[in-house]
N, C-alpha and C. Protein backbone atom coordinates (compact mmCIF):
# COMPACT_ATOMS: atom_id res chain seq x y z
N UNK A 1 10.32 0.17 16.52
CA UNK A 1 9.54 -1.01 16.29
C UNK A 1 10.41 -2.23 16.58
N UNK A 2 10.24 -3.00 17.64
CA UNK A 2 10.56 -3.96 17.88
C UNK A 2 10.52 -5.43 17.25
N UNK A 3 11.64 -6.03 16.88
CA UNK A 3 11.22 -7.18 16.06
C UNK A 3 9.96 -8.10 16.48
N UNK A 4 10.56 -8.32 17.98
CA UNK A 4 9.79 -9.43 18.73
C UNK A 4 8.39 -8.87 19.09
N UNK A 5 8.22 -7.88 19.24
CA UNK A 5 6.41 -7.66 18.90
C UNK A 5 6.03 -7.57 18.18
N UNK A 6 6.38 -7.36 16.98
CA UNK A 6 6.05 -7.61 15.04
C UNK A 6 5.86 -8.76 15.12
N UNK A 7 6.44 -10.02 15.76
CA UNK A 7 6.17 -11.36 15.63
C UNK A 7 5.01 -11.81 16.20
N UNK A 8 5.41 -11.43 17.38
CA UNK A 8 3.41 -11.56 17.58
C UNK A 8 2.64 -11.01 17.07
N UNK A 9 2.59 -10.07 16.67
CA UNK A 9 1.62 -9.36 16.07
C UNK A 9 1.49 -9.93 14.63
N UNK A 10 2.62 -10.02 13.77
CA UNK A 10 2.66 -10.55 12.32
C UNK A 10 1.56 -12.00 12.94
N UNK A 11 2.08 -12.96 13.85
CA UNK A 11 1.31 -14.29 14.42
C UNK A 11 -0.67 -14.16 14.23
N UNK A 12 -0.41 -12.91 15.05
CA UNK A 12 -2.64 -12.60 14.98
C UNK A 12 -2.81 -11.86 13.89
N UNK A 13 -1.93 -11.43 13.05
CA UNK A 13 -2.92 -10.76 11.69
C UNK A 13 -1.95 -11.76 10.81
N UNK A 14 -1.67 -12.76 10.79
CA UNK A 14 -1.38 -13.34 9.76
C UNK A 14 -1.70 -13.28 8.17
N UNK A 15 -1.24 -12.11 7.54
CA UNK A 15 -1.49 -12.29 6.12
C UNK A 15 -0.59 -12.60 5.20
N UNK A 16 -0.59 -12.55 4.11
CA UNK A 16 0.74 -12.55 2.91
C UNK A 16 2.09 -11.62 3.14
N UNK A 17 1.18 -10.58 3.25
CA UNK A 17 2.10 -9.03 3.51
C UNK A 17 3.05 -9.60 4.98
N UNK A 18 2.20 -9.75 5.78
CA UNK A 18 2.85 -9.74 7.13
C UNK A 18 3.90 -11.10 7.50
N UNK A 19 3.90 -12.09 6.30
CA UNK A 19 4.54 -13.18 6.48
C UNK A 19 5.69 -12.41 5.39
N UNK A 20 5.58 -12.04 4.49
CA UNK A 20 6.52 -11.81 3.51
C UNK A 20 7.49 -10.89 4.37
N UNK A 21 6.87 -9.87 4.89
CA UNK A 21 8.11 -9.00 5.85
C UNK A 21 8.74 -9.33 6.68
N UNK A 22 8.32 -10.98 7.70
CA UNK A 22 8.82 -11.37 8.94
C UNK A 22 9.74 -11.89 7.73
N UNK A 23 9.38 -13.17 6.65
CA UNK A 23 10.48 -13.64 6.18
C UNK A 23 11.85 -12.86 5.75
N UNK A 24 11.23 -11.27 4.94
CA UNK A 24 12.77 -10.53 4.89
C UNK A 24 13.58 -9.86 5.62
N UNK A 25 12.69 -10.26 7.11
CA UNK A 25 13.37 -9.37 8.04
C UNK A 25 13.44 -7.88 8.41
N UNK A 26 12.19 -7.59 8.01
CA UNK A 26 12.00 -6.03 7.92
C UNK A 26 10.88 -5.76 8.69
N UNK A 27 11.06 -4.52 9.76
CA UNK A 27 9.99 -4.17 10.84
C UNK A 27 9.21 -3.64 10.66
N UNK A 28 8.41 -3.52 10.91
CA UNK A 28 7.33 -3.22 11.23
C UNK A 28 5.98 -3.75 12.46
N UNK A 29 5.18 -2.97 12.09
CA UNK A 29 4.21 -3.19 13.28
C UNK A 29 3.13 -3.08 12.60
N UNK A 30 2.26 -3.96 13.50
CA UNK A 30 0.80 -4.47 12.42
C UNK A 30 -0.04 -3.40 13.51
N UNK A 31 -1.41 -3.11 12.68
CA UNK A 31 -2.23 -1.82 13.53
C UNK A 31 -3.46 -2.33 13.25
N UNK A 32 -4.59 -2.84 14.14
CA UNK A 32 -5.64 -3.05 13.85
C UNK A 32 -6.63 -1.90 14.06
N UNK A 33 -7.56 -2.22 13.28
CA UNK A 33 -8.84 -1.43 13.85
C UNK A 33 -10.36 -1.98 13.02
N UNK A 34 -11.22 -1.99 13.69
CA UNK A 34 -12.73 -2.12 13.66
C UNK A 34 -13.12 -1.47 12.31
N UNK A 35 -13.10 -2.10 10.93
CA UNK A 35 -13.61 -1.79 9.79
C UNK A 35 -15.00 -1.76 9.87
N UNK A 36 -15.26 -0.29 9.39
CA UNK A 36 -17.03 -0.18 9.10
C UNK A 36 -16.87 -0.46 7.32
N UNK A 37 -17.94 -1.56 7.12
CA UNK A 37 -18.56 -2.24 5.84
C UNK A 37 -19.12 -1.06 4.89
N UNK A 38 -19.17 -0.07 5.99
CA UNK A 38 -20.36 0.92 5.43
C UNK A 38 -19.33 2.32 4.93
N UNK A 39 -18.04 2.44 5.22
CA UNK A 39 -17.02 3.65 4.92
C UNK A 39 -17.08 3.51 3.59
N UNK A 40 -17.04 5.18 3.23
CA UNK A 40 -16.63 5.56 2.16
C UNK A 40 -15.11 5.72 1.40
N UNK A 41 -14.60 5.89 2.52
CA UNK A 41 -13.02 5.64 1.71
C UNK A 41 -12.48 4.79 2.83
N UNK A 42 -12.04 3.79 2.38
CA UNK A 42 -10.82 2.77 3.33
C UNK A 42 -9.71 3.63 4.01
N UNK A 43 -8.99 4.21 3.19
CA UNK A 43 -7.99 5.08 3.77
C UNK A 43 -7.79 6.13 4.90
N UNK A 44 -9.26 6.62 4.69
CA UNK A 44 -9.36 7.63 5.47
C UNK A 44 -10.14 7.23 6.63
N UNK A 45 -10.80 6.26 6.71
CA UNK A 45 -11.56 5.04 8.08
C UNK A 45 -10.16 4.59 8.70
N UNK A 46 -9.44 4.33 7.69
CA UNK A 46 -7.94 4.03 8.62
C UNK A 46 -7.49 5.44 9.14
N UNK A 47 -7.03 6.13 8.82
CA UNK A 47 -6.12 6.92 9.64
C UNK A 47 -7.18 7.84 10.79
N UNK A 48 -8.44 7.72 10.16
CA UNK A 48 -9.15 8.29 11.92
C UNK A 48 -9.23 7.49 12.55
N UNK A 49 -9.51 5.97 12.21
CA UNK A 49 -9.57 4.76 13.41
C UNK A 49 -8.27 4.84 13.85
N UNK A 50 -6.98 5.33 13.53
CA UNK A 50 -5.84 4.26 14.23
C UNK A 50 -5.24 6.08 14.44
N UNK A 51 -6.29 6.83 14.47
CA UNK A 51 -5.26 8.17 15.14
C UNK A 51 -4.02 8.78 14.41
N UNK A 52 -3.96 8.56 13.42
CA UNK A 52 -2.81 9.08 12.16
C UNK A 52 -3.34 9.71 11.22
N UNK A 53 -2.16 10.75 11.08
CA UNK A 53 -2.51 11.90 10.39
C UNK A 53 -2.85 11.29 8.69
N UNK A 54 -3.67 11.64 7.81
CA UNK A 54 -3.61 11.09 6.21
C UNK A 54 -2.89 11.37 5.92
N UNK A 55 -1.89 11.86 5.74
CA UNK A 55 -0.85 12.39 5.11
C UNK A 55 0.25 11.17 5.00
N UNK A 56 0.20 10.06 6.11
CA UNK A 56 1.47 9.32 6.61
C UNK A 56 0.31 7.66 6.43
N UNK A 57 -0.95 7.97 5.88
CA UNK A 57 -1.74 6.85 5.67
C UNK A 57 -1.62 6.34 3.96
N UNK A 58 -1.34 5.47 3.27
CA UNK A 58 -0.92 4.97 2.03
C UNK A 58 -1.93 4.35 1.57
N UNK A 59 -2.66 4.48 0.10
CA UNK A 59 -3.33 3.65 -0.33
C UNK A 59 -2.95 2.78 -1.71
N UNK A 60 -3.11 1.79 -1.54
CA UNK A 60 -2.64 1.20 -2.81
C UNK A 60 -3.43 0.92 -4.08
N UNK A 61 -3.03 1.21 -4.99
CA UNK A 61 -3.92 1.61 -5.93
C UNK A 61 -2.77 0.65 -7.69
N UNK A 62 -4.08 -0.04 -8.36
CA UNK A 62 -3.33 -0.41 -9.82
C UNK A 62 -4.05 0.06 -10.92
N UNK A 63 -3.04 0.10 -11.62
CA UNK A 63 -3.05 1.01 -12.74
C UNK A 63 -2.69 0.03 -14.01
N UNK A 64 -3.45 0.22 -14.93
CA UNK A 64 -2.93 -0.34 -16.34
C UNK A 64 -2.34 0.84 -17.34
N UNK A 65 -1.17 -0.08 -17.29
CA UNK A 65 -0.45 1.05 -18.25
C UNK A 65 0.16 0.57 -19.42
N UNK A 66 -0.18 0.90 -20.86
CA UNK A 66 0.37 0.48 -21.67
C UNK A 66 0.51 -1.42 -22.03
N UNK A 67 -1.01 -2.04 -21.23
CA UNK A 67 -1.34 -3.02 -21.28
C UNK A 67 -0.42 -4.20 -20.16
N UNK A 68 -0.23 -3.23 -19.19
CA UNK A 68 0.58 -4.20 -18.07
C UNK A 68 0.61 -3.18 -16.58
N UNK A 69 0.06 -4.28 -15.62
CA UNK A 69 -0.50 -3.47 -14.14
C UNK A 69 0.43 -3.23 -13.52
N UNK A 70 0.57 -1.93 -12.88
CA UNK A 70 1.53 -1.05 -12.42
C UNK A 70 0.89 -0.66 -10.87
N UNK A 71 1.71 -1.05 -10.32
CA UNK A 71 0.90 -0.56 -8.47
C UNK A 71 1.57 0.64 -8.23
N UNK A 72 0.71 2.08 -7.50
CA UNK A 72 0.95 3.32 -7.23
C UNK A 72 0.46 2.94 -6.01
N UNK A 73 1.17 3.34 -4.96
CA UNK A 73 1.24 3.83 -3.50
C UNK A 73 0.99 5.56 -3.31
N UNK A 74 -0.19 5.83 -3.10
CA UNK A 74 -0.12 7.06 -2.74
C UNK A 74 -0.92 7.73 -1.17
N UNK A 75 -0.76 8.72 -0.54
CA UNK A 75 -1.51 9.37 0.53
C UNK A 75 -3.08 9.17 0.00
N UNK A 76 -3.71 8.88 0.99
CA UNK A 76 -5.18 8.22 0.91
C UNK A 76 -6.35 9.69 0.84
N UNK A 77 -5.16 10.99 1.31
CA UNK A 77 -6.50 12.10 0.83
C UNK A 77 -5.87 12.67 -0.65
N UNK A 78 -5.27 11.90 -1.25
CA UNK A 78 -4.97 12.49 -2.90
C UNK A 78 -5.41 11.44 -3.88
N UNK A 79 -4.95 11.91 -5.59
CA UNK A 79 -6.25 11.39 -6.00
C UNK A 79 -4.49 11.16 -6.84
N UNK A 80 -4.17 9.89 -7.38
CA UNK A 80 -3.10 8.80 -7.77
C UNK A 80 -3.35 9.88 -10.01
N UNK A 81 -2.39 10.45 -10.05
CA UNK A 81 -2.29 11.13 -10.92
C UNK A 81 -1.74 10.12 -12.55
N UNK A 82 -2.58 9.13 -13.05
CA UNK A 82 -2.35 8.32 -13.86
C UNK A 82 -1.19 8.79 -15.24
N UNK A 83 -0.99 10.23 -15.40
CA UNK A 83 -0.06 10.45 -16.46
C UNK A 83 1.65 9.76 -15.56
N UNK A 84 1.66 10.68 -14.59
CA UNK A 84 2.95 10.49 -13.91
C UNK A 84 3.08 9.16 -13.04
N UNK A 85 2.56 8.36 -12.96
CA UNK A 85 2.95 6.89 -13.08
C UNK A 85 2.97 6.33 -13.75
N UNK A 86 2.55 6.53 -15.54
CA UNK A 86 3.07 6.52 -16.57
C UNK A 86 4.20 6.53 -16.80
N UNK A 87 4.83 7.36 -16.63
CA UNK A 87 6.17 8.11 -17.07
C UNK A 87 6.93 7.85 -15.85
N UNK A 88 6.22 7.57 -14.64
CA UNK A 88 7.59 6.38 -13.66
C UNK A 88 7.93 5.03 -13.94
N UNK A 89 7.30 4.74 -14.89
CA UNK A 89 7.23 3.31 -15.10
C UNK A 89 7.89 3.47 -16.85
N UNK A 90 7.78 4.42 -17.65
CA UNK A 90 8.35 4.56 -18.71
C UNK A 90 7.26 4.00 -19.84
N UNK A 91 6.05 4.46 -19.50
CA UNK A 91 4.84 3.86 -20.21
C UNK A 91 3.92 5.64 -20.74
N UNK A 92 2.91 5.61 -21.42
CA UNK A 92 2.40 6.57 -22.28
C UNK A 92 1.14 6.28 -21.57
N UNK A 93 0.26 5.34 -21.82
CA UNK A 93 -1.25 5.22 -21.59
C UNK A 93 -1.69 4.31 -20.28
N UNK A 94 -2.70 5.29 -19.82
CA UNK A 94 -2.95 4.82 -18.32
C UNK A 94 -4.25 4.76 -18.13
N UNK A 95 -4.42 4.05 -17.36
CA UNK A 95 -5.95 4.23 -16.89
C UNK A 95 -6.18 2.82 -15.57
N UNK A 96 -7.02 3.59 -14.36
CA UNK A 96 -7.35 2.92 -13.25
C UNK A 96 -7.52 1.12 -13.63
N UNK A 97 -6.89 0.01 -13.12
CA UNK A 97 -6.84 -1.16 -13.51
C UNK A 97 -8.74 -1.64 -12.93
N UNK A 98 -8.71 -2.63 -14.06
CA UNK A 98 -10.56 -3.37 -13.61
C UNK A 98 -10.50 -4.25 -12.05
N UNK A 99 -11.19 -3.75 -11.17
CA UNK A 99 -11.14 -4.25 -9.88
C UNK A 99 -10.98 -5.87 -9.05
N UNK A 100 -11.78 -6.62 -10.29
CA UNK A 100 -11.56 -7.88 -10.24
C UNK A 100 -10.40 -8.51 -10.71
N UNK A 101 -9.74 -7.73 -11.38
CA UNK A 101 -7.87 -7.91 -12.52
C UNK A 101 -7.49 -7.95 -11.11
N UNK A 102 -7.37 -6.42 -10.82
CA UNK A 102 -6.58 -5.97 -9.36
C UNK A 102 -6.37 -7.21 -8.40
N UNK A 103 -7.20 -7.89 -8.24
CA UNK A 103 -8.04 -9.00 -7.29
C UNK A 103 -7.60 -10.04 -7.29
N UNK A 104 -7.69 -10.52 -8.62
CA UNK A 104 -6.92 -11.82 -9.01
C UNK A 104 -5.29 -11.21 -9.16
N UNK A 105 -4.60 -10.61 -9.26
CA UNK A 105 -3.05 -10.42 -9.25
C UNK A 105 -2.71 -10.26 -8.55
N UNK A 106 -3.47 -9.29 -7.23
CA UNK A 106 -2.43 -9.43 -5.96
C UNK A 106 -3.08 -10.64 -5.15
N UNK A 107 -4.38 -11.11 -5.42
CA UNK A 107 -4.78 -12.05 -4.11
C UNK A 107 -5.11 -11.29 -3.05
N UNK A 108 -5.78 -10.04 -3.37
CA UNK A 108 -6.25 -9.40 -2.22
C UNK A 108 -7.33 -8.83 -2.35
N UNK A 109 -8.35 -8.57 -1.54
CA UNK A 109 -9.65 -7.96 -1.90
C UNK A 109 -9.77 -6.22 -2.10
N UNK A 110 -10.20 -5.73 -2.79
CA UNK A 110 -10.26 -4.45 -3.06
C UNK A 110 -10.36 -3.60 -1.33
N UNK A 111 -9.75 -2.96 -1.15
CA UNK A 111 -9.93 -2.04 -0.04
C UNK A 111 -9.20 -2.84 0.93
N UNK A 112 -8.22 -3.76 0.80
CA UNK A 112 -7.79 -4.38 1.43
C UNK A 112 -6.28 -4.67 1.05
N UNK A 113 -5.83 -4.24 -0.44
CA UNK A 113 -5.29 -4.81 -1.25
C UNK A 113 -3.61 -4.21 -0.39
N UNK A 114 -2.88 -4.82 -0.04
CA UNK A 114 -1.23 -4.68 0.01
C UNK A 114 -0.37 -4.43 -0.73
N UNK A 115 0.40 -4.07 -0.77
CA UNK A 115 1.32 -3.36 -1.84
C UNK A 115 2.48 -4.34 -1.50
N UNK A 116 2.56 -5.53 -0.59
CA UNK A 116 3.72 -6.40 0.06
C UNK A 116 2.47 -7.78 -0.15
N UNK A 117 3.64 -9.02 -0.58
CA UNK A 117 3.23 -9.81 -0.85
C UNK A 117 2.20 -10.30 -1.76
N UNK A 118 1.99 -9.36 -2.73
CA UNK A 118 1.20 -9.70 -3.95
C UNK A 118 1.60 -11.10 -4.98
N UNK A 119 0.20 -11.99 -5.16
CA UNK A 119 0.80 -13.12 -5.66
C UNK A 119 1.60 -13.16 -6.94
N UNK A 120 1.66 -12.01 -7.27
CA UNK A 120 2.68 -11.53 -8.63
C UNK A 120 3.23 -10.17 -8.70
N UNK A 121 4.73 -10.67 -8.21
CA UNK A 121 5.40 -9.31 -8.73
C UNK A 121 4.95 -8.12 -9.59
N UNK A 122 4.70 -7.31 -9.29
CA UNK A 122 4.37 -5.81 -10.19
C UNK A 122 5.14 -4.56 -10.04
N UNK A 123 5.47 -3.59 -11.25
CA UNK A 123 6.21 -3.00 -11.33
C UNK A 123 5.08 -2.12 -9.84
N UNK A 124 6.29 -0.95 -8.84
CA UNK A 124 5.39 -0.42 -7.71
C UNK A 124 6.15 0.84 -7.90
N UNK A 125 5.68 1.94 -7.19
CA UNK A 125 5.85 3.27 -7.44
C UNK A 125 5.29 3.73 -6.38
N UNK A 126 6.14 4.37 -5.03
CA UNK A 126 5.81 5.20 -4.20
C UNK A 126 5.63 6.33 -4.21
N UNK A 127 4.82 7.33 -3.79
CA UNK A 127 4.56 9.09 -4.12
C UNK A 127 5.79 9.29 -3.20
N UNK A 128 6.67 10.42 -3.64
CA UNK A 128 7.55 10.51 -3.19
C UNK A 128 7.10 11.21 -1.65
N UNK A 129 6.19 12.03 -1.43
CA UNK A 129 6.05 12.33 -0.42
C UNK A 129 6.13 11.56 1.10
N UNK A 130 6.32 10.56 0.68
CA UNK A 130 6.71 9.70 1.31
C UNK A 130 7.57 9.62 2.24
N UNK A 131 8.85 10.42 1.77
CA UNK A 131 9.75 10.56 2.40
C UNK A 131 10.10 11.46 3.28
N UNK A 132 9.44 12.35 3.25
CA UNK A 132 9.01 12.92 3.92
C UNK A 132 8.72 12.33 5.90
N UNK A 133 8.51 11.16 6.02
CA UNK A 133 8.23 10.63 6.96
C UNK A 133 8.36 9.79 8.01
N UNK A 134 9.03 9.35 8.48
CA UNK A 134 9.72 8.33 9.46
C UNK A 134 9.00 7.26 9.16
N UNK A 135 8.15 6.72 9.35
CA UNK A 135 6.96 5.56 8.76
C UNK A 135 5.77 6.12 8.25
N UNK A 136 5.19 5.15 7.55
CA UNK A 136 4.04 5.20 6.61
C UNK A 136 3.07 4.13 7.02
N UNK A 137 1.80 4.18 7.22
CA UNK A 137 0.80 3.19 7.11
C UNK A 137 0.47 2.36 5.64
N UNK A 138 0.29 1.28 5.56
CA UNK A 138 -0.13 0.58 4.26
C UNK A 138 -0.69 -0.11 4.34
N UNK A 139 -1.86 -0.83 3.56
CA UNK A 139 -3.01 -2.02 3.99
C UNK A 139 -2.12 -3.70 4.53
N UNK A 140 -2.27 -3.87 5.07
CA UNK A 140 -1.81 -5.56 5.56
C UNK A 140 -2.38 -6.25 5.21
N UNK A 141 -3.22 -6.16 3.91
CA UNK A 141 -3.52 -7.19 3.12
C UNK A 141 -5.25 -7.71 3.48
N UNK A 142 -5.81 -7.02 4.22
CA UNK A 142 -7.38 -6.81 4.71
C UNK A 142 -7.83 -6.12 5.51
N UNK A 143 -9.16 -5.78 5.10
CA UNK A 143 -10.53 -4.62 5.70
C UNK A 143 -9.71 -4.33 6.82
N UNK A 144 -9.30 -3.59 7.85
CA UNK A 144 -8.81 -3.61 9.27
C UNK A 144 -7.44 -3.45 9.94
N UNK A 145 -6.16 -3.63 8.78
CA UNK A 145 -5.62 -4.05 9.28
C UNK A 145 -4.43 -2.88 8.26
N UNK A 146 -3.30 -2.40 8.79
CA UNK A 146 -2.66 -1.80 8.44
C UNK A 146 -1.13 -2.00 8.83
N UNK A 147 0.03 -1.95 7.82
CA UNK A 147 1.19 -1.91 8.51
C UNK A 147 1.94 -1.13 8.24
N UNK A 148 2.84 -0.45 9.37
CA UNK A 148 3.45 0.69 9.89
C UNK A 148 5.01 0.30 9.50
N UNK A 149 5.79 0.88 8.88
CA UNK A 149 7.28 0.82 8.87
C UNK A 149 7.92 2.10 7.66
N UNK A 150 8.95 2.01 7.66
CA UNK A 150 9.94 2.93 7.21
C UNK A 150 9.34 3.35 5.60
N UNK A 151 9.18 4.12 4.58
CA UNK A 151 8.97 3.94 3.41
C UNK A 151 10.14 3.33 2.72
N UNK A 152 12.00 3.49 3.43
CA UNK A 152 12.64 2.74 2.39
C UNK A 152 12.20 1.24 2.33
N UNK A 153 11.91 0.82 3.38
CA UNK A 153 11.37 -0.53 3.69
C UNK A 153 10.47 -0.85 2.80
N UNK A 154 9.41 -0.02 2.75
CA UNK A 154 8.38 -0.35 2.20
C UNK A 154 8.75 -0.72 0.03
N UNK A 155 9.74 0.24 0.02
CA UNK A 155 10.76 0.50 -1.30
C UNK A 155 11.51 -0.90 -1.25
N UNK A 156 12.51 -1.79 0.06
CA UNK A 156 13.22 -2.65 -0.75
C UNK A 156 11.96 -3.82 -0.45
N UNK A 157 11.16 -3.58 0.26
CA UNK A 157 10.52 -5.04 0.09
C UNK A 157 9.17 -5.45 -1.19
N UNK A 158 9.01 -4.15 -1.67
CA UNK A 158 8.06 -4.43 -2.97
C UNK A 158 9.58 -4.13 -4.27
N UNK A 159 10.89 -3.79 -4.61
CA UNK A 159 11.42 -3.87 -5.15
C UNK A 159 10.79 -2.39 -5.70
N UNK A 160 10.21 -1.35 -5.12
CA UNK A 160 9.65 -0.36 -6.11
C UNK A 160 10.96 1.11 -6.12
N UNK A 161 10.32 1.72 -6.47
CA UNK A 161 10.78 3.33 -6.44
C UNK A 161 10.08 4.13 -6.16
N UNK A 162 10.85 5.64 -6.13
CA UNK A 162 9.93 6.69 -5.34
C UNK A 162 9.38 7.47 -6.87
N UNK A 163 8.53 8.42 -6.97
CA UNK A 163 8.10 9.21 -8.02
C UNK A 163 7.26 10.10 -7.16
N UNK A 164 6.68 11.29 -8.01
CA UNK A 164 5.78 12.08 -7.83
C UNK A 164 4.35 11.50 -8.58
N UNK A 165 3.70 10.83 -7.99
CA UNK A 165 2.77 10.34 -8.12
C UNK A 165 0.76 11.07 -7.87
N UNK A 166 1.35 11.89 -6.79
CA UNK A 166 0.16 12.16 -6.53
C UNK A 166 -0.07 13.36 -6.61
N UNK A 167 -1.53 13.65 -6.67
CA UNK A 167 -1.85 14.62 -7.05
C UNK A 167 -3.38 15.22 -5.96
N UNK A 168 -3.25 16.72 -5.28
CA UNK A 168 -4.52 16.90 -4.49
C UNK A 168 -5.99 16.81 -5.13
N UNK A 169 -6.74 16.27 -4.16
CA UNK A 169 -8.17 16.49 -5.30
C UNK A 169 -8.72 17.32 -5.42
């Protein structure tokens, strides 16, 4: 991944996410594709639109835990296992965060939401499977738009860690 085509590209999908990564200097590559209004899962409209396997496609997902929102990064065909991002975060009680919370804290619209550049720091937690992978897909911050880079990357630029997070459905 080339810096200087991340720049153009960061230039036409201009979002939070994609300005926050040019500012730290970390590559990646922005991936568009033609959002249907009408998909049932975001995640999985991404990785058949843009030709990537789910496995290497990321969905971002918040969690309230112990009365404070916790972002889980997990593979978009598994189902984000709320005990064990609990216990990555060093918290007891969990449960899926209210969609409009989600909304207002990162500044991003549901199915759209970035795990980079959220308007408030949040504790983040990658499925470790992750590593597994040379790059990872992650939302760029709206309907369409996805960005491609390293998972440590994806680790120093949300400040998160890795865990076993996920779980098959």
């Amino acid at each position: 991944m080339s810096k200087r085509s991340d720049a153009a590209s960061a230039a036409s999908a201009a979002t939070p996410a994609t300005l926050a990564l040019t500012r730290a200097g970390i590559a990646f590559t922005a991936r568009s594709y033609d959002h249907d209004p009408r998909a049932a899962a975001y995640g999985l409209e991404a990785a058949e639109k843009l030709g990537v396997e789910p496995e290497r496609v990321f969905k971002t997902l918040l969690a309230d835990i112990d009365g404070r929102l916790v972002v889980g990064i997990i593979p978009v065909a598994e189902k984000l296992d709320l005990k064990a991002l609990a216990a990555a975060v060093g918290g007891k009680r969990a449960e899926m965060a209210d969609p409009a919370v989600a909304e207002r804290k990162t500044g991003y619209v549901v199915g759209g939401i970035s795990p980079i550049g959220q308007k408030s720091a949040l504790p983040t937690v990658l499925d470790e499977s992750a590593i597994l992978c040379e790059t990872i897909l992650v939302s760029g911050g709206r309907r369409g738009l996805d960005l491609e880079l390293s998972p440590d990357d994806l680790i120093a630029a949300t400040a998160g860690r890795y865990a076993p997070i996920a779980r098959p459905r």
